[in-house]
Protein backbone atom coordinates (compact mmCIF):
# COMPACT_ATOMS: atom_id res chain seq x y z
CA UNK A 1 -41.82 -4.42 -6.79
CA UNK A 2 -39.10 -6.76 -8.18
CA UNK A 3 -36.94 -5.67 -4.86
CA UNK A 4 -39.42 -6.65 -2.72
CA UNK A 5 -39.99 -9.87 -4.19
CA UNK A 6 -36.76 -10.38 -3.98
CA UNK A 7 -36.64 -9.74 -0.29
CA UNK A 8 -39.66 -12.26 0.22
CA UNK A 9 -38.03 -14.98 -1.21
CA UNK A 10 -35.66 -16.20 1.42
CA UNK A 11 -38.13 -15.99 4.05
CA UNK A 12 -40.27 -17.91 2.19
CA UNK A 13 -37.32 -20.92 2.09
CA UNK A 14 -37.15 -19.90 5.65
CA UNK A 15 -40.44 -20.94 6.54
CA UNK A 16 -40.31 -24.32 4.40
CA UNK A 17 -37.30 -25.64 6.13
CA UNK A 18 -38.42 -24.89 9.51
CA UNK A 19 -41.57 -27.23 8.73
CA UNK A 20 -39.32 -29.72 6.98
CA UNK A 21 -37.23 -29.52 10.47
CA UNK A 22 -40.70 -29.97 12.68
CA UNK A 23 -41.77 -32.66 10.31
CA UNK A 24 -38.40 -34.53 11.03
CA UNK A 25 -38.39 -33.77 14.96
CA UNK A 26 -41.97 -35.31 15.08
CA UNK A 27 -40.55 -38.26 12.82
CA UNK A 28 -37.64 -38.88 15.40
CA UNK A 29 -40.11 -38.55 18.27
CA UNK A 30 -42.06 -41.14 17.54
CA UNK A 31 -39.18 -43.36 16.15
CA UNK A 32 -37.47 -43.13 19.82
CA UNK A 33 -40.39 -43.85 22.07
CA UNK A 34 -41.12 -46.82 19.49
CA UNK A 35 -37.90 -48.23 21.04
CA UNK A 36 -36.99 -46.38 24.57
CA UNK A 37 -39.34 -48.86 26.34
CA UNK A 38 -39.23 -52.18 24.40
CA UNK A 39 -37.25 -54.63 26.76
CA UNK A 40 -36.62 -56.94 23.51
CA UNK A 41 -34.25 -53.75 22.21
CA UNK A 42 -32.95 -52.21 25.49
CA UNK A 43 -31.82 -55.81 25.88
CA UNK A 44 -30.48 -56.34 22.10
CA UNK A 45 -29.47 -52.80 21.28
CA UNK A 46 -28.69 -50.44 24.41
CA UNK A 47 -26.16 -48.19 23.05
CA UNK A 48 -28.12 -47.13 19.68
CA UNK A 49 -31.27 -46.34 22.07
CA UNK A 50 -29.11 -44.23 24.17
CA UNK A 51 -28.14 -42.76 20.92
CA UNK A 52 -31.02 -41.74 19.88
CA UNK A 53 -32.57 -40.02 22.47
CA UNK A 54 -29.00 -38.30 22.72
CA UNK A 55 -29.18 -37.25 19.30
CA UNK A 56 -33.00 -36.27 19.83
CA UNK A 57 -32.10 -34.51 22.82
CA UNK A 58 -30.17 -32.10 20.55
CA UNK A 59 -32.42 -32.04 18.01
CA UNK A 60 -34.95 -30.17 20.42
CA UNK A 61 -32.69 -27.89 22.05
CA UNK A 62 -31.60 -26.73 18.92
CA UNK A 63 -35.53 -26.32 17.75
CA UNK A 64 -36.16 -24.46 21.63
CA UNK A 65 -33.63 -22.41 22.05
CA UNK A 66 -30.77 -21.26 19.48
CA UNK A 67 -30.35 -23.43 16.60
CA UNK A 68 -30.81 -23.39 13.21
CA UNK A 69 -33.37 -25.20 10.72
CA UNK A 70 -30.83 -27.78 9.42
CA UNK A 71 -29.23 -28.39 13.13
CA UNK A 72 -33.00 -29.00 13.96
CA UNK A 73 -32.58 -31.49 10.92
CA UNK A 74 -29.65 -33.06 11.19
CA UNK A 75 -29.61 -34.05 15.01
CA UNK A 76 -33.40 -35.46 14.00
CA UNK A 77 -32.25 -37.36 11.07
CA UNK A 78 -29.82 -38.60 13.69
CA UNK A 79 -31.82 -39.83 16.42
CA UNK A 80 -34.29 -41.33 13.49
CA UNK A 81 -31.52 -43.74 12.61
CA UNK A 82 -30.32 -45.02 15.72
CA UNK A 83 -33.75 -46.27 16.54
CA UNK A 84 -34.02 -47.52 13.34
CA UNK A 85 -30.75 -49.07 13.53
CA UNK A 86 -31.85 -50.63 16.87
CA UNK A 87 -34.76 -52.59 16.01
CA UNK A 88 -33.13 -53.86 12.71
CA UNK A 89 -30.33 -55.10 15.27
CA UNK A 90 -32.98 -56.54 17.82
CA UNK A 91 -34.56 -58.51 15.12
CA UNK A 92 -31.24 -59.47 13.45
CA UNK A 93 -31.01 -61.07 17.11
CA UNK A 94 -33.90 -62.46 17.69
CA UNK A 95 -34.16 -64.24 14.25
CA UNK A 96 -30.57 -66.30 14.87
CA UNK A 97 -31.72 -67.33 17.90
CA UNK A 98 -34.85 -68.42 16.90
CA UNK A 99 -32.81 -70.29 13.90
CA UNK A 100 -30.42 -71.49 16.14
CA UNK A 101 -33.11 -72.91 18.24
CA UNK A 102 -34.69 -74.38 15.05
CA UNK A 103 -31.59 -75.64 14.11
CA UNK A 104 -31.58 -77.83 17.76
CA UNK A 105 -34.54 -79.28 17.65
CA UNK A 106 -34.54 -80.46 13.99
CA UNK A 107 -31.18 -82.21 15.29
CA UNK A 108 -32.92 -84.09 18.12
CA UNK A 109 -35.64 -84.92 16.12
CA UNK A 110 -33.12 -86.48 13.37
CA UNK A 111 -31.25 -88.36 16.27
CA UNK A 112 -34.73 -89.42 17.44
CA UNK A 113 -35.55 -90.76 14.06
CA UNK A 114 -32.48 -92.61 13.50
CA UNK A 115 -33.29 -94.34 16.64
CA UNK A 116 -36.54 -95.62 15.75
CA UNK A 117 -35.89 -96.86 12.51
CA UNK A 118 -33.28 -99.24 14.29
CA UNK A 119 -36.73 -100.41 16.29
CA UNK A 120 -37.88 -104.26 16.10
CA UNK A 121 -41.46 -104.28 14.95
CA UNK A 122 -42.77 -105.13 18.12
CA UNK A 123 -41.08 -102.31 19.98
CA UNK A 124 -42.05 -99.24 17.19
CA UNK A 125 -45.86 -100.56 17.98
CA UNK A 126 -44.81 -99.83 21.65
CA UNK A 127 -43.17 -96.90 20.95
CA UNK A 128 -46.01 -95.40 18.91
CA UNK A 129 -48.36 -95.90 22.12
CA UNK A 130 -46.08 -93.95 23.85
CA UNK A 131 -46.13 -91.41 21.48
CA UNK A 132 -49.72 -91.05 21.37
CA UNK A 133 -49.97 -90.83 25.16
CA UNK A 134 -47.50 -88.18 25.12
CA UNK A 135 -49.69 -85.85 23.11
CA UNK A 136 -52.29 -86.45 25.14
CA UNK A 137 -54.78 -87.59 21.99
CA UNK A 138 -57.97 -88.83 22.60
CA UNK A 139 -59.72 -91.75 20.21
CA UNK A 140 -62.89 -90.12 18.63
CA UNK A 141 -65.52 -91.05 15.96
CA UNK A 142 -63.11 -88.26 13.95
CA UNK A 143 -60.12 -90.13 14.91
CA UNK A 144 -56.97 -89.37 17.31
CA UNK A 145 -57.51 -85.77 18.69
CA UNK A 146 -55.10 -83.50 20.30
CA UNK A 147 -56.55 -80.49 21.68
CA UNK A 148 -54.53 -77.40 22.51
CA UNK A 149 -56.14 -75.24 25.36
CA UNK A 150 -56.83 -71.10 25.36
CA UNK A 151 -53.97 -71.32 27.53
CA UNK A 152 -51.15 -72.06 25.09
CA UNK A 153 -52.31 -68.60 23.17
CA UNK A 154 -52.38 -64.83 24.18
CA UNK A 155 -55.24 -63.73 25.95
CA UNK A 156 -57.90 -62.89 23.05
CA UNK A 157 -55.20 -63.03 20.24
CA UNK A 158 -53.90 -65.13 17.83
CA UNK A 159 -50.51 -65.15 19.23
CA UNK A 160 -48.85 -68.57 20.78
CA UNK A 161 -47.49 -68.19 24.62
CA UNK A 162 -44.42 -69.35 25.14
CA UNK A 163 -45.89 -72.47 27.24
CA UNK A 164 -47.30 -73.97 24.11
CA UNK A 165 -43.50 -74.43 22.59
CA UNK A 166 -43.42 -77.96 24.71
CA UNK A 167 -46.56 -79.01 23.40
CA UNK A 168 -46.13 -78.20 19.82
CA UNK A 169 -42.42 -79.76 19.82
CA UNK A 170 -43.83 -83.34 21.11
CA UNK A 171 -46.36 -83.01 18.13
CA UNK A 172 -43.23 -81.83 15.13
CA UNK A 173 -41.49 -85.22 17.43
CA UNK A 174 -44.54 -86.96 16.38
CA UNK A 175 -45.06 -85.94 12.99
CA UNK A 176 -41.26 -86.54 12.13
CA UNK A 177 -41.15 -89.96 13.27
CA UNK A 178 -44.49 -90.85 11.63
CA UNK A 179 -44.03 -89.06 7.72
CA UNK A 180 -47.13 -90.85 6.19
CA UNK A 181 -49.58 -89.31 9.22
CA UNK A 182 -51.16 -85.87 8.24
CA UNK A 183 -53.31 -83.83 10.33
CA UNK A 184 -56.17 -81.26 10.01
CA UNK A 185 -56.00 -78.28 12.43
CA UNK A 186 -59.65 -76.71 13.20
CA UNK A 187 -59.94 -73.29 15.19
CA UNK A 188 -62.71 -73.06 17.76
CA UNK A 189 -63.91 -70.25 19.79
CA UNK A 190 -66.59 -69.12 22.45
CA UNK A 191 -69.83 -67.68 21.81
CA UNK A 192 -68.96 -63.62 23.20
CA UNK A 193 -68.82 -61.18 20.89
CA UNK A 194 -70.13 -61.26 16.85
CA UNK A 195 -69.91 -64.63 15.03
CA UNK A 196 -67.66 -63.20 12.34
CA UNK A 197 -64.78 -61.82 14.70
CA UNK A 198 -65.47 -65.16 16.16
CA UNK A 199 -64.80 -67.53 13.33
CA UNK A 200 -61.93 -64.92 11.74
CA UNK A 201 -59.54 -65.70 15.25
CA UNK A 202 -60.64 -69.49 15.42
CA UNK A 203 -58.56 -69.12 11.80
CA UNK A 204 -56.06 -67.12 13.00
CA UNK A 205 -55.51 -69.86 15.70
CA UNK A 206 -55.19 -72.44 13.74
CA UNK A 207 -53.45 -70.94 11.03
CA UNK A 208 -50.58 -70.05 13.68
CA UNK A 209 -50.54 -73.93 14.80
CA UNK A 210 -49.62 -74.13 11.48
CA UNK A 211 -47.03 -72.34 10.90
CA UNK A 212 -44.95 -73.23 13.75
CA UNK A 213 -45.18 -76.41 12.37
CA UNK A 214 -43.75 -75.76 9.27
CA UNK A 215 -41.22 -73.25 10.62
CA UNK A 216 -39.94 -76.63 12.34
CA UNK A 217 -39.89 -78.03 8.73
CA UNK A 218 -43.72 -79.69 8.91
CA UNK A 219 -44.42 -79.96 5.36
CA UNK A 220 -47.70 -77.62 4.51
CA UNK A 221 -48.79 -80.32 2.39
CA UNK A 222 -49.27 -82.99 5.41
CA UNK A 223 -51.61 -79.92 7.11
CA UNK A 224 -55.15 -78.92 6.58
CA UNK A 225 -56.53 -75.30 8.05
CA UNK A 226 -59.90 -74.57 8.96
CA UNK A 227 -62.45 -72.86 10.91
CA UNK A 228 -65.34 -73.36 13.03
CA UNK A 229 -65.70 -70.08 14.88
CA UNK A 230 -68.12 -70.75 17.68
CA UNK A 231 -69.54 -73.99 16.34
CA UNK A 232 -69.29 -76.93 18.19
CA UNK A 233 -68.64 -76.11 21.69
CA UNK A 234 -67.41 -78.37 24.39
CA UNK A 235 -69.42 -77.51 27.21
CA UNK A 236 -72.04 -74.61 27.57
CA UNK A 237 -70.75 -71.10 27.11
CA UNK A 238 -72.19 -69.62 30.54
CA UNK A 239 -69.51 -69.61 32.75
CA UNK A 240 -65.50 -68.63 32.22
CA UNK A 241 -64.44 -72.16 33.21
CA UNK A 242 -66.86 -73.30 30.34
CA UNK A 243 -65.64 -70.41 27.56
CA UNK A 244 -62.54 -71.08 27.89
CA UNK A 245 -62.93 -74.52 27.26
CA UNK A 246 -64.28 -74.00 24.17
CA UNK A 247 -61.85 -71.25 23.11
CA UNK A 248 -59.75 -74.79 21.75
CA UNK A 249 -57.85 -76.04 18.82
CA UNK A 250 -57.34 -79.01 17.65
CA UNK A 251 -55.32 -81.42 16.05
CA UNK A 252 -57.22 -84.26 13.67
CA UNK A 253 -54.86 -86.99 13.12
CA UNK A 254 -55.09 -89.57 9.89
CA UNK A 255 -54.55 -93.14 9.95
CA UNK A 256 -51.06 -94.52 9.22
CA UNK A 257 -51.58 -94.27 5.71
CA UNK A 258 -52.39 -90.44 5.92
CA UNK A 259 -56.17 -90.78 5.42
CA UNK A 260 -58.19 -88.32 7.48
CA UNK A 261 -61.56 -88.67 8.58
CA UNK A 262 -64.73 -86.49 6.79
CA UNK A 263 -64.43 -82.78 8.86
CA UNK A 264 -67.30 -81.74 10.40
């Protein structure tokens, strides 16, 4: 009895590192399709996608054909890695350029500054019109309003499109050059679909306004967030034209001493 125990045994390990080689094939797998299509890491990281479909490559002949648990393993662990490796590099990336962009506009908007405070009074009240027309505000019984279409977002997300960068830059211009203003940013939506899915990406909306801002160094402090959902609508909700005006946000402004009107 004790022989064949004995016997048993090693198959036993057998069978646990030929799972532990499956579970690390699958792992590897999904890792390298994660990548193999993104055009943000083919673009950033080539060579360590190659890589790891390479060292996946292996990993599954060895696991077809005539290789061993821990070749299975190893080759797995490999390919793993170099995706791995190539969307830590691809974000690496993308986060200096996005600082380095940062970095550009918070130097315009300091040069822009420095030339306004050398201003005569009479010309800053000028200038100030012009900076209101450039946002495109409208005088309300709420005060100035700046509203930012469903356009400048992903289609039914939360997500800004790159067009609304130009819009949101003249408004960090703005609130730079006027430091006493402070704004209240109020999500909106259409009436399709339930009221509390509704209301929840009106939020996210805003809330995304608002961080852009203060990624471009907008103090949180100067910024309120809220949510209206499918409240207050522009126009009636029964045609596309007339949803997608009310899909908004927008952009309260205070007087010049930062006081904001009552929200709704």
């Amino acid at each position: 009895m004790k022989g064949l125990l004995w016997m048993l045994l090693p198959l036993s390990l057998v069978g646990c590192a030929s799972q532990e080689a499956s579970e690390a094939l699958a792992r590897a797998e999904a890792a390298y399709l994660s990548v193999k299509d993104d055009s943000d890491v083919l673009r950033a990281a080539p060579k360590d996608v190659v890589r790891s479909g390479e060292s996946l490559g292996r990993a599954e002949r060895f696991a077809g054909y005539w290789g061993s648990a821990d070749d299975v393993a190893h080759y797995a662990y490999l390919g793993e890695r170099y995706a791995q490796i190539a969307r830590e590099h691809t974000d690496l990336v993308e986060g200096q350029a996005r600082q380095t962009r940062l970095t550009m506009e918070r130097d315009r908007l300091r040069l822009a500054l420095q030339e306004a405070r050398l201003l005569t009074a009479e010309q800053q009240g000028r200038w100030l019109e012009d900076q209101m027309m450039a946002l495109a505000a409208t005088e309300t019984d709420r005060g100035l309003v700046m509203t930012l279409g469903d356009v400048l977002f992903q289609a039914g997300s939360a997500q800004l499109s790159p067009s609304a960068n130009r819009t949101l830059l003249r408004l960090v211009r703005f609130l730079n050059l006027n430091p006493k203003r402070t704004i209240r940013i109020e999500g909106y939506s259409d009436n399709r679909g339930q009221a509390v899915q509704n209301l929840e990406l009106s939020r996210l909306r805003a809330q995304a306004v608002a961080d852009f801002l203060a990624d471009l160094g907008i103090d949180p402090a100067r910024m309120i967030v809220q949510a209206h959902g499918e409240q207050y609508p522009l126009t009636e909700n029964a045609s596309a034209r007339g949803r997608a005006q009310n899909r908004r946000v927008e952009i309260v402004f205070s007087d010049a001493q930062g006081t904001l009107a009552p929200s709704r």
